[in-house]
PDB file of N, CA and C in Angstrom:
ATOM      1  N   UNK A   1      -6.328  18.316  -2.279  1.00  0.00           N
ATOM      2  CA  UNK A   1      -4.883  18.269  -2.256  1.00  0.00           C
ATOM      3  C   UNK A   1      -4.433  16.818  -2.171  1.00  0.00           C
ATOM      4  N   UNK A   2      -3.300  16.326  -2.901  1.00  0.00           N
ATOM      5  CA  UNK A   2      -2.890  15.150  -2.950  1.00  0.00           C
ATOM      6  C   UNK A   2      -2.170  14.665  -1.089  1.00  0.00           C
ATOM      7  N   UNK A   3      -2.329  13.732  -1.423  1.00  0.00           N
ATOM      8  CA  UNK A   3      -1.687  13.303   0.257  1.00  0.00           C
ATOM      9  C   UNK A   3      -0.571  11.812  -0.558  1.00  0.00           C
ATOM     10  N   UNK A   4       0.285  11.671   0.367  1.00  0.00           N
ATOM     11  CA  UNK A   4       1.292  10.465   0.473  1.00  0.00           C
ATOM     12  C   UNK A   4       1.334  10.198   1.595  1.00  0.00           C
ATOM     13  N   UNK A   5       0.997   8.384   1.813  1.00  0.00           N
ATOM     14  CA  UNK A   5       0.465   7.660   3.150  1.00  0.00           C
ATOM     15  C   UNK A   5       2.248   6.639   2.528  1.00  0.00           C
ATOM     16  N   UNK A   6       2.321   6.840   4.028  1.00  0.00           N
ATOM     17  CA  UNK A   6       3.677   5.368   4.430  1.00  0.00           C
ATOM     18  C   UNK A   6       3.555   4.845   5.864  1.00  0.00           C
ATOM     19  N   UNK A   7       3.642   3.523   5.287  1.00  0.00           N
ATOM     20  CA  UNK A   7       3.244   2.728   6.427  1.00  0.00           C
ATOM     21  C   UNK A   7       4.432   1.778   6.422  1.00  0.00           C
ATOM     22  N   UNK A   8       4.847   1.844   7.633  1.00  0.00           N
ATOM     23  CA  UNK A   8       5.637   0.155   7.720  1.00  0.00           C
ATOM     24  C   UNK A   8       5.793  -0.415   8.878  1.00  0.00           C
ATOM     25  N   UNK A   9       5.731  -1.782   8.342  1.00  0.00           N
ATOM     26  CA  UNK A   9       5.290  -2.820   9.092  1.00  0.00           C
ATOM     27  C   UNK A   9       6.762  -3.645   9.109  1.00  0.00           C
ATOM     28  N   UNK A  10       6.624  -4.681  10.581  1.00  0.00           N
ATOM     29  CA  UNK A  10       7.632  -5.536  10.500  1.00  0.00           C
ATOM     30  C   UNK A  10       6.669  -6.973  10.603  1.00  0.00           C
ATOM     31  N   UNK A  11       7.898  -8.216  10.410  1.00  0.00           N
ATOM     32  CA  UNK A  11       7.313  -9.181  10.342  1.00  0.00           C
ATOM     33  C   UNK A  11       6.163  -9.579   8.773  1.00  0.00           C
ATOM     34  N   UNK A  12       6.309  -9.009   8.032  1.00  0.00           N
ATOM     35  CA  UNK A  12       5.907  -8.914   6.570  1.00  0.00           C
ATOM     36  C   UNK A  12       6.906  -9.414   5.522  1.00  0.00           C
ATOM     37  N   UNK A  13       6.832 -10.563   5.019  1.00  0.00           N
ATOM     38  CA  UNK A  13       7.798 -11.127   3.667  1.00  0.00           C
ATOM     39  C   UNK A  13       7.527  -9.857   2.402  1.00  0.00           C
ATOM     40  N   UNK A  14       8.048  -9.402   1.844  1.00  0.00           N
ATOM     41  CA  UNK A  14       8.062  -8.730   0.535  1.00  0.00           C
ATOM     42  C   UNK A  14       7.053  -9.393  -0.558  1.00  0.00           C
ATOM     43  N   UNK A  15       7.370 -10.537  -0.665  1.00  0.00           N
ATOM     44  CA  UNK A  15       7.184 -11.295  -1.803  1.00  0.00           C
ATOM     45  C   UNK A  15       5.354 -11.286  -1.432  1.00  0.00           C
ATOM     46  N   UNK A  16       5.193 -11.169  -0.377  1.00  0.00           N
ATOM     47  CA  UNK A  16       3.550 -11.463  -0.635  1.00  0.00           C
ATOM     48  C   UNK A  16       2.619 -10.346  -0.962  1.00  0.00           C
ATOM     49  N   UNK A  17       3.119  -9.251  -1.406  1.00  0.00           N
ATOM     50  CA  UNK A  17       2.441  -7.944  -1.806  1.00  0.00           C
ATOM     51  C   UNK A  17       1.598  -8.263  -3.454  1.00  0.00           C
ATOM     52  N   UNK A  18       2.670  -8.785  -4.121  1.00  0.00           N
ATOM     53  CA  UNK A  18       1.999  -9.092  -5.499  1.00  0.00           C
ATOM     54  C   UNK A  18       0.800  -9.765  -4.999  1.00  0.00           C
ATOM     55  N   UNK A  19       0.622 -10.641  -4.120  1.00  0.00           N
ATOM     56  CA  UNK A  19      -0.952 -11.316  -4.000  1.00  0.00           C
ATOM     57  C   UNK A  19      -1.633 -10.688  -3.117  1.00  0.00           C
ATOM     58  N   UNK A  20      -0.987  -9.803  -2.519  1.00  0.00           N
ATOM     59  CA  UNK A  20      -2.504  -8.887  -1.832  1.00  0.00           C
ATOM     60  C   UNK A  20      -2.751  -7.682  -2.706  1.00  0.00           C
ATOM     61  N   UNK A  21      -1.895  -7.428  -3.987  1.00  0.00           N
ATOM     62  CA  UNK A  21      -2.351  -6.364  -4.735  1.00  0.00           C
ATOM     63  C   UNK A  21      -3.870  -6.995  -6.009  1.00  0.00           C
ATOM     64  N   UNK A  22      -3.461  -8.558  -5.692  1.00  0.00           N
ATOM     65  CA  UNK A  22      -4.447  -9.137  -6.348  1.00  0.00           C
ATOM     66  C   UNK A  22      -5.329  -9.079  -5.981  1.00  0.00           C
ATOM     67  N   UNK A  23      -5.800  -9.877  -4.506  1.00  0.00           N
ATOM     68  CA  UNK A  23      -6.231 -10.015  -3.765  1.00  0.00           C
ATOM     69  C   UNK A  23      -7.517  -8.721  -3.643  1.00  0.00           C
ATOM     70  N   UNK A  24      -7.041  -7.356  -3.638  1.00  0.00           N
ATOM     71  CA  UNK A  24      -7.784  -6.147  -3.606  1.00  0.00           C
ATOM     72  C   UNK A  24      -7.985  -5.631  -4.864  1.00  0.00           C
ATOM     73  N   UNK A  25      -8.030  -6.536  -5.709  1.00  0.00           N
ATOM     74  CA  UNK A  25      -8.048  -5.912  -7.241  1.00  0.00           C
ATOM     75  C   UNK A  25      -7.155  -4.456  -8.071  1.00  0.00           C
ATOM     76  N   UNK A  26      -6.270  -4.470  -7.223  1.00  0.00           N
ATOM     77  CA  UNK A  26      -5.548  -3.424  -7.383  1.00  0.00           C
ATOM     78  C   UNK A  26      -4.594  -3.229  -8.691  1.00  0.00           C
ATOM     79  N   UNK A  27      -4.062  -4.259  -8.871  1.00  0.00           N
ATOM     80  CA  UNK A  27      -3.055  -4.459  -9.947  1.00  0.00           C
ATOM     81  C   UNK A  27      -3.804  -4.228 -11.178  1.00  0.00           C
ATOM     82  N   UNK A  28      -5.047  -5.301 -11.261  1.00  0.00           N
ATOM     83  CA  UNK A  28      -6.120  -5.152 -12.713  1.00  0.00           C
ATOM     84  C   UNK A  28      -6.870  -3.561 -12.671  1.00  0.00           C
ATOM     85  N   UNK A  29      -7.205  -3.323 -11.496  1.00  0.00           N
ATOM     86  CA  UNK A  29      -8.540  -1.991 -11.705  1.00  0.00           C
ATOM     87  C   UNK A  29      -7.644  -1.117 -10.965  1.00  0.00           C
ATOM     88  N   UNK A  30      -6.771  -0.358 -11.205  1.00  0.00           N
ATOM     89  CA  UNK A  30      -6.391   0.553  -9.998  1.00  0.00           C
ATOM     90  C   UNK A  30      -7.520   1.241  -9.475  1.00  0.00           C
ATOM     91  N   UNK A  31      -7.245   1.467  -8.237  1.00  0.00           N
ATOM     92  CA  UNK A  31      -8.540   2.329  -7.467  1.00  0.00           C
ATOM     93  C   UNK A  31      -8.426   4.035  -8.176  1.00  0.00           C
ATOM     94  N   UNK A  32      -9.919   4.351  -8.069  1.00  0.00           N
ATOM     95  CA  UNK A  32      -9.975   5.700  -8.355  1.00  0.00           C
ATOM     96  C   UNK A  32      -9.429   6.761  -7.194  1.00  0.00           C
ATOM     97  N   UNK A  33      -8.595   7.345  -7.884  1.00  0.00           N
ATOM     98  CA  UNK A  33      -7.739   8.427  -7.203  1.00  0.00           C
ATOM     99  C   UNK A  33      -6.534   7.899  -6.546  1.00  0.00           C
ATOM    100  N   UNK A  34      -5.903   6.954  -6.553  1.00  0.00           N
ATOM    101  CA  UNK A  34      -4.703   6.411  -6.666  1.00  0.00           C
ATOM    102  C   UNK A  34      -3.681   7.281  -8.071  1.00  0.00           C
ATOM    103  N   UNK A  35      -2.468   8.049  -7.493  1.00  0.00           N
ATOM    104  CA  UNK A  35      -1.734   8.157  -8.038  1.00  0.00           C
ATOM    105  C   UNK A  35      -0.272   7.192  -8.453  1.00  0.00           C
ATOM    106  N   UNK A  36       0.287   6.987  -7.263  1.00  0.00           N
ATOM    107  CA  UNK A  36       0.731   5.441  -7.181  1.00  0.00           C
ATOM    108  C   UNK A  36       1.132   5.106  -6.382  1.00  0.00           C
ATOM    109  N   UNK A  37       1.797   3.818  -6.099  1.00  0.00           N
ATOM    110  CA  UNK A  37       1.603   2.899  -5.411  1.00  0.00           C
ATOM    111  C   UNK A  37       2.960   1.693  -5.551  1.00  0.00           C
ATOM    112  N   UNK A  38       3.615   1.690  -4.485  1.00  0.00           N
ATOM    113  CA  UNK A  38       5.013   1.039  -4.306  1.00  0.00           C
ATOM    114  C   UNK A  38       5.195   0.557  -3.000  1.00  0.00           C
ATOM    115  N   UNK A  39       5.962  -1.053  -2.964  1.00  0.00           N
ATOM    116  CA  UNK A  39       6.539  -1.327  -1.504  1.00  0.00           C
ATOM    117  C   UNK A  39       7.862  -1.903  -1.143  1.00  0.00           C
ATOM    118  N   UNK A  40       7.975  -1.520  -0.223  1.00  0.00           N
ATOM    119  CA  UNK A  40       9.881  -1.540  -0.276  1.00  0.00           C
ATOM    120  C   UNK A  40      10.336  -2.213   0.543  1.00  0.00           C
ATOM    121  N   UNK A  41      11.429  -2.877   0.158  1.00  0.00           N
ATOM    122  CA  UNK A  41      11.682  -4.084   1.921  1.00  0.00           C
ATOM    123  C   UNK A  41      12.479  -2.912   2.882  1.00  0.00           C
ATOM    124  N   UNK A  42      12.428  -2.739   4.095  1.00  0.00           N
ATOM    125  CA  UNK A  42      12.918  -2.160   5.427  1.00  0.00           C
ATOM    126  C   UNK A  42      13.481  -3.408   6.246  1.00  0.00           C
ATOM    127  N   UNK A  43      14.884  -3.338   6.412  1.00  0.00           N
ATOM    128  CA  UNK A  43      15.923  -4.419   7.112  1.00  0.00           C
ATOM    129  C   UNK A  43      15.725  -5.880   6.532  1.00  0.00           C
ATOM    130  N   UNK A  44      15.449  -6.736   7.440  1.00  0.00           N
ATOM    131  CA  UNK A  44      15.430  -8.405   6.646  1.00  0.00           C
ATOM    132  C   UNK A  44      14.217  -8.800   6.408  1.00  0.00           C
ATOM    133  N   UNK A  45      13.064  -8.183   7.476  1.00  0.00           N
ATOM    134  CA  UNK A  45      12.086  -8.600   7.754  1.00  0.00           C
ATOM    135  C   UNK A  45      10.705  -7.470   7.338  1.00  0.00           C
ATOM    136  N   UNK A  46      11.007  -6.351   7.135  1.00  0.00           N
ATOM    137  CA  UNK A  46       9.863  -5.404   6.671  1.00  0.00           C
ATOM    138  C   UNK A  46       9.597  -4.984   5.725  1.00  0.00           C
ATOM    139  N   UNK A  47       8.931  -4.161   5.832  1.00  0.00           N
ATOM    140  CA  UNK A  47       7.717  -3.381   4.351  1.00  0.00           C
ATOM    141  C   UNK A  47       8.083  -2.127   4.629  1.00  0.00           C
ATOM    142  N   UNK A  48       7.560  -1.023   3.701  1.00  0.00           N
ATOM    143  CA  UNK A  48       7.382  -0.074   3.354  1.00  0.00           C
ATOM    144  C   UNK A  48       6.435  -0.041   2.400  1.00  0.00           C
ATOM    145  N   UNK A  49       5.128   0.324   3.029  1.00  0.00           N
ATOM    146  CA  UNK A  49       4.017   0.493   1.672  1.00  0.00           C
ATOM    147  C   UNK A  49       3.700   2.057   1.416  1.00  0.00           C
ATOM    148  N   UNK A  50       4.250   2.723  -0.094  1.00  0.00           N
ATOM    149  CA  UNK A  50       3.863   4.201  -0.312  1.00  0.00           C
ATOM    150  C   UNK A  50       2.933   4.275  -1.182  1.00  0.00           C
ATOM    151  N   UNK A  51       2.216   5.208  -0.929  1.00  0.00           N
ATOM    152  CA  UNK A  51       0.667   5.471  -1.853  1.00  0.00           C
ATOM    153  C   UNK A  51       0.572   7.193  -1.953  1.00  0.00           C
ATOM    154  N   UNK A  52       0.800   7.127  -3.528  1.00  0.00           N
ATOM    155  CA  UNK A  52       0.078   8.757  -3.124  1.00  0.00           C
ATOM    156  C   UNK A  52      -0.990   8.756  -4.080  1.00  0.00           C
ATOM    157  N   UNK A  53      -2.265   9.365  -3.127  1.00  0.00           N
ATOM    158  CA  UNK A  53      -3.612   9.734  -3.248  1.00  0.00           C
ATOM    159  C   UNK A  53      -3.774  11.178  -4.155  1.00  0.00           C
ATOM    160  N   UNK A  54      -4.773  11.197  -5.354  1.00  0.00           N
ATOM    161  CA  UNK A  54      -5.424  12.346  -5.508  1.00  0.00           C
ATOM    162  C   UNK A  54      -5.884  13.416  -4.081  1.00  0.00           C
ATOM    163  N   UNK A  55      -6.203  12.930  -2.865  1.00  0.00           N
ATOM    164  CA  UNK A  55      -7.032  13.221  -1.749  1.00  0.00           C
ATOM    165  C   UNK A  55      -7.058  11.833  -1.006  1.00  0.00           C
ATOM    166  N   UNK A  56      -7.185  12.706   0.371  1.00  0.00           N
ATOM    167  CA  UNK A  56      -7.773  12.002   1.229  1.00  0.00           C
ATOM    168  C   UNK A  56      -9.066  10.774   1.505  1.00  0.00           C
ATOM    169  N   UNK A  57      -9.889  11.559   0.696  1.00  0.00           N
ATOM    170  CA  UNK A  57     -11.518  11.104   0.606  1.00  0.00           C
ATOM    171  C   UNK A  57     -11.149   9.901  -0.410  1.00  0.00           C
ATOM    172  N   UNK A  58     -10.453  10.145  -1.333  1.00  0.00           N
ATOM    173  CA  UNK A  58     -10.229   8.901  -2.264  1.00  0.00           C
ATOM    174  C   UNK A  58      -9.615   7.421  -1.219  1.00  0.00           C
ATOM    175  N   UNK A  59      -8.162   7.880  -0.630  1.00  0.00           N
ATOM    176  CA  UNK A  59      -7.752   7.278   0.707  1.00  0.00           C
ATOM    177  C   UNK A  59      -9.063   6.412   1.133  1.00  0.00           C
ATOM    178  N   UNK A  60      -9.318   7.259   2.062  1.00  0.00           N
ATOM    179  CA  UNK A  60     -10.147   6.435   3.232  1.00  0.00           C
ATOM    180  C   UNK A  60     -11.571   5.520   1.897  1.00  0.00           C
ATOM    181  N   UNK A  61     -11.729   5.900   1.153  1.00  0.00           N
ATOM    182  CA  UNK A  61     -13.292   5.338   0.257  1.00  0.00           C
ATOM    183  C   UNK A  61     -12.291   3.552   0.083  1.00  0.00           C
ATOM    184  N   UNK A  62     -11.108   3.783  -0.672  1.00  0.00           N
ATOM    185  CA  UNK A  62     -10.037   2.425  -0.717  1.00  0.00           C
ATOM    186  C   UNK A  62     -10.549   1.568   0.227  1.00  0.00           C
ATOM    187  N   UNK A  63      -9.444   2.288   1.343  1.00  0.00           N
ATOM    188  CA  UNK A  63     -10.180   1.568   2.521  1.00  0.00           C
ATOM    189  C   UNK A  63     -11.220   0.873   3.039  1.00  0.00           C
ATOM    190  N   UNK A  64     -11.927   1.402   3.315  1.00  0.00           N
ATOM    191  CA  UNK A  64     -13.215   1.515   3.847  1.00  0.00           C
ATOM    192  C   UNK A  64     -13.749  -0.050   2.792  1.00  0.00           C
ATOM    193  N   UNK A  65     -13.447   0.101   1.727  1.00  0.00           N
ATOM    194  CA  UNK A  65     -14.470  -0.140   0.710  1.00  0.00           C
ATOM    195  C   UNK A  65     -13.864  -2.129   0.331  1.00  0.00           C
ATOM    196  N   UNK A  66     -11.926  -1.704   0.257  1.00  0.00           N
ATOM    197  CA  UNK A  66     -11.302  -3.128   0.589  1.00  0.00           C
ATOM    198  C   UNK A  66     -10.335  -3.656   1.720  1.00  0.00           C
ATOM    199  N   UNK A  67     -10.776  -2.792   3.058  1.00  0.00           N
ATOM    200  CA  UNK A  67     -10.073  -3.792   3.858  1.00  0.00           C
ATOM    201  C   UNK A  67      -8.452  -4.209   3.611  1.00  0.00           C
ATOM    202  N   UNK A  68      -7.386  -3.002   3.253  1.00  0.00           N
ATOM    203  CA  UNK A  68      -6.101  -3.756   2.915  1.00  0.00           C
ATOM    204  C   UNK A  68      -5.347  -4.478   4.081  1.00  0.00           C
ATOM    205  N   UNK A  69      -5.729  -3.941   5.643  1.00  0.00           N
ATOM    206  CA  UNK A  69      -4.985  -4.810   6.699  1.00  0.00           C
ATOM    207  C   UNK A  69      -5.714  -5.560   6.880  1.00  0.00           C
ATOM    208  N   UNK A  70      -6.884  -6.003   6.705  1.00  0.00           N
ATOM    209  CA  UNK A  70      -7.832  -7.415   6.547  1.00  0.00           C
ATOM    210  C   UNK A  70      -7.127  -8.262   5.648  1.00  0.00           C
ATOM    211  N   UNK A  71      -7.053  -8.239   4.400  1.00  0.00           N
ATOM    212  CA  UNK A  71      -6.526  -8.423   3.196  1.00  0.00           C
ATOM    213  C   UNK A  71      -5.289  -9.028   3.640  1.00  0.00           C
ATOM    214  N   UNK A  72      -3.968  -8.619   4.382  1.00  0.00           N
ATOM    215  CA  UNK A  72      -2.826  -8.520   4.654  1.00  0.00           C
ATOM    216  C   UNK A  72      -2.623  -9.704   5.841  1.00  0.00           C
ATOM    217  N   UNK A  73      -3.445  -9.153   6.934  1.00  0.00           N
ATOM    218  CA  UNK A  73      -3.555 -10.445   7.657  1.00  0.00           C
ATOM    219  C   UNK A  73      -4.032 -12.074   7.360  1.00  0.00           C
ATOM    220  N   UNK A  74      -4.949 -11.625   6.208  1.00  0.00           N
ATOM    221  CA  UNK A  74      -5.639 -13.302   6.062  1.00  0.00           C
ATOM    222  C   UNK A  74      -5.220 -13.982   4.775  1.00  0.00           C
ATOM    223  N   UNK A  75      -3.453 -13.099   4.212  1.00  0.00           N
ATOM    224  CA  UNK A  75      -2.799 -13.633   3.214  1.00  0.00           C
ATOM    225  C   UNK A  75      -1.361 -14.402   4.611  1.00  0.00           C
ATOM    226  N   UNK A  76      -1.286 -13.347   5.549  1.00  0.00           N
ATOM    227  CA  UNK A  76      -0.184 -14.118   6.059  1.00  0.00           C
ATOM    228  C   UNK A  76      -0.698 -15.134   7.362  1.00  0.00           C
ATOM    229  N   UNK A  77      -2.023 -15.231   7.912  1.00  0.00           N
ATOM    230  CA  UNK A  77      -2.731 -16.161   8.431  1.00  0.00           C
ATOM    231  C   UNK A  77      -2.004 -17.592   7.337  1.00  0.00           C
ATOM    232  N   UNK A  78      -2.491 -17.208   5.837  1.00  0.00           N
ATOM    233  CA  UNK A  78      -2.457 -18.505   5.209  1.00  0.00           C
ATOM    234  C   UNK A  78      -1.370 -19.207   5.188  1.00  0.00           C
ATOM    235  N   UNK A  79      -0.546 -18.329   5.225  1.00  0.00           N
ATOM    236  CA  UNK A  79       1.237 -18.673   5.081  1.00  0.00           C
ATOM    237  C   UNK A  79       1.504 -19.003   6.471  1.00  0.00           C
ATOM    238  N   UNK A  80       0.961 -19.155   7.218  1.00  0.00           N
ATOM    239  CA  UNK A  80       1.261 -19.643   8.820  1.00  0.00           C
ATOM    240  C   UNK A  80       2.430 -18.481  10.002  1.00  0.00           C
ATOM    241  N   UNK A  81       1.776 -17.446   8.583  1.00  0.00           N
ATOM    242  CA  UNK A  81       2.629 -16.212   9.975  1.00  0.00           C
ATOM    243  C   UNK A  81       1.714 -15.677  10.606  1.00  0.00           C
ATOM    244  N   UNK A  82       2.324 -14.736  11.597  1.00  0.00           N
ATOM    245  CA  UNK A  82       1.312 -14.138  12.945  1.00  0.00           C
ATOM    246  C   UNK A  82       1.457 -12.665  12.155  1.00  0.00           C
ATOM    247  N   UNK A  83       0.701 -12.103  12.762  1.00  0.00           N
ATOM    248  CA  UNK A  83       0.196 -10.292  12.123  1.00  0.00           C
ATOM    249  C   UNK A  83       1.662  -9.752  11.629  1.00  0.00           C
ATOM    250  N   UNK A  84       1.170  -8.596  11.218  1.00  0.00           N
ATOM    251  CA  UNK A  84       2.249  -7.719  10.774  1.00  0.00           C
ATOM    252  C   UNK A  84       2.592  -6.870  12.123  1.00  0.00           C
ATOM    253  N   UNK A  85       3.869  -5.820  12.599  1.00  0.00           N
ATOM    254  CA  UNK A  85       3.870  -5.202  13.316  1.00  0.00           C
ATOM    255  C   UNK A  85       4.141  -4.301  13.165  1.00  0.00           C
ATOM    256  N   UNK A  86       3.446  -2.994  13.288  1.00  0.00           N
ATOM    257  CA  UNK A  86       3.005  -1.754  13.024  1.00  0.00           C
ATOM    258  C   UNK A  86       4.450  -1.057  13.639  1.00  0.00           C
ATOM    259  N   UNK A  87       4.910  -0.627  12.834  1.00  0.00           N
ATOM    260  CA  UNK A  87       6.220   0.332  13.074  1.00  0.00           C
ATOM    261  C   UNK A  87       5.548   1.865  13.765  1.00  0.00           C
ATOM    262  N   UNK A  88       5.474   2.463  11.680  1.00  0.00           N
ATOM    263  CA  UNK A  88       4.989   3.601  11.804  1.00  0.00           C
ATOM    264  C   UNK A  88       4.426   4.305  10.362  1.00  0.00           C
ATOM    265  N   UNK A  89       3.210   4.524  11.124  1.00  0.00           N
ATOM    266  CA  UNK A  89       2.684   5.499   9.491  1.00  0.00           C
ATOM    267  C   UNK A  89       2.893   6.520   9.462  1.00  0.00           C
ATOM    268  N   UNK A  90       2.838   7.633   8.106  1.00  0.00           N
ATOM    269  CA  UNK A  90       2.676   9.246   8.037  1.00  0.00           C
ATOM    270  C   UNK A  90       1.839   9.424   7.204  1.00  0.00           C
ATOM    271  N   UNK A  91       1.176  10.499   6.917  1.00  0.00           N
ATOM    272  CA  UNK A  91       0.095  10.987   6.116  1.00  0.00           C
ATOM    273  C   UNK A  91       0.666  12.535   5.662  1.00  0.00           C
ATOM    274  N   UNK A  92       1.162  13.034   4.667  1.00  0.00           N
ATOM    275  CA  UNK A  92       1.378  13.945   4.444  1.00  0.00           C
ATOM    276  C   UNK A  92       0.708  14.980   3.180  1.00  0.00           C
ATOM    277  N   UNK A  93       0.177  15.987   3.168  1.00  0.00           N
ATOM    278  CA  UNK A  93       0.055  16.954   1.788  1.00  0.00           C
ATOM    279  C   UNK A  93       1.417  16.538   1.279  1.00  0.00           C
ATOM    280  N   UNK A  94       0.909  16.500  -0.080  1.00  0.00           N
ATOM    281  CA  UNK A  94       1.992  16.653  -1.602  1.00  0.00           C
ATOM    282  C   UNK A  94       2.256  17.682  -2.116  1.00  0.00           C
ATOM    283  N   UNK A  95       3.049  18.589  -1.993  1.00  0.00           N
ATOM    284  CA  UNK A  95       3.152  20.255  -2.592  1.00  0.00           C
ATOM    285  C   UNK A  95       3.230  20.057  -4.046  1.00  0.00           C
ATOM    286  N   UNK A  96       4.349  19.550  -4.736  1.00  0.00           N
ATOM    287  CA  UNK A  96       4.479  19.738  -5.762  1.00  0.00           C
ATOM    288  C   UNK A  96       4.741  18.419  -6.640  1.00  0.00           C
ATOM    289  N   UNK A  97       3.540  17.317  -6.764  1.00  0.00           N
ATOM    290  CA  UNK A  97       3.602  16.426  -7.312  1.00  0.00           C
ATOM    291  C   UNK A  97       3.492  16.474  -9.644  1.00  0.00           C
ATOM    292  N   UNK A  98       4.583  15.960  -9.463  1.00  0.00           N
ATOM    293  CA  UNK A  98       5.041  16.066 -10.992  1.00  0.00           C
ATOM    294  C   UNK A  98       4.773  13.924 -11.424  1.00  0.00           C
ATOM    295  N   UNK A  99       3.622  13.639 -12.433  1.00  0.00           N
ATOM    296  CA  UNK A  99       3.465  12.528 -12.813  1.00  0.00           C
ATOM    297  C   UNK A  99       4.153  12.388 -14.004  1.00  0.00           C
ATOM    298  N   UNK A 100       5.118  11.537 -13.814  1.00  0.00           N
ATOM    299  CA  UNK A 100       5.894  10.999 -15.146  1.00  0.00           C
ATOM    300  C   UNK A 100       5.051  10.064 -16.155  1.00  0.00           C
ATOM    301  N   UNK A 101       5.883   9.467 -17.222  1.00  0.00           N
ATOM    302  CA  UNK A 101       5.899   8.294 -17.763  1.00  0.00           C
ATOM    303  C   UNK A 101       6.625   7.093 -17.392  1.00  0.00           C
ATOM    304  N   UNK A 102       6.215   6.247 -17.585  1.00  0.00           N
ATOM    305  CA  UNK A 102       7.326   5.084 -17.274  1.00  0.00           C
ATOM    306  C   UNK A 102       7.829   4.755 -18.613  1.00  0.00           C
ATOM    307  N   UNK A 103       7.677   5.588 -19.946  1.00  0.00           N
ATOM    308  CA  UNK A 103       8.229   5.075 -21.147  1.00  0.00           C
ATOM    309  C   UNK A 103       7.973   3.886 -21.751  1.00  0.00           C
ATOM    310  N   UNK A 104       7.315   3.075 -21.389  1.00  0.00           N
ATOM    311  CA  UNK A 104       6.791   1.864 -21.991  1.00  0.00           C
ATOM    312  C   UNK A 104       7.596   0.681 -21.046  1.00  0.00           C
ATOM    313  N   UNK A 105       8.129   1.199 -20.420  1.00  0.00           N
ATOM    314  CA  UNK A 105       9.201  -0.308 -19.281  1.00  0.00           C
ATOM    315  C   UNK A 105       8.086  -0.715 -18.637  1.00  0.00           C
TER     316      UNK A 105
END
């Protein structure tokens, strides 16, 4: 069953997601079982990162395999900020996931 993970964090610039999507090879190779994948600014200062998974097992293998709050911390280490701060995550089943096109945009 598909799952959708949201996480957000405060103390996170927006702008530095494009280089941790690099960073984890994400942008060039999407990971297997990644359906998709979006992040959203929350007030002046936060994130919103949404992912929805084929499964769970796909989830945690990501993980496991690249480290994205490793990844996250030692992009904003570089930039001379301190950690991100963990708001709040959810993990939910997907009942009725419908995959579009993006039409060529």
């Amino acid at each position: 069953m598909a799952i959708m993970v949201s996480l957000t964090l405060r103390n996170v610039p927006i702008e530095l997601f494009e280089e941790v999507n690099r960073e984890l090879g994400a942008s060039e190779n999407p990971p297997k079982g990644l359906i998709v994948h979006f992040v959203h600014p929350v007030d002046t200062d936060g994130v919103r990162i949404v992912d929805v998974w084929a499964s769970e097992q796909a989830h945690d293998a990501f993980d496991d395999d690249t480290d994205p709050p490793g990844a996250l911390a030692g992009l904003l280490r570089k930039q001379g900020l301190g950690p991100p701060q963990f708001v709040s995550r959810d993990v939910v089943e997907v009942q009725a996931l419908v995959v579009g096109s993006t039409g060529g945009q």
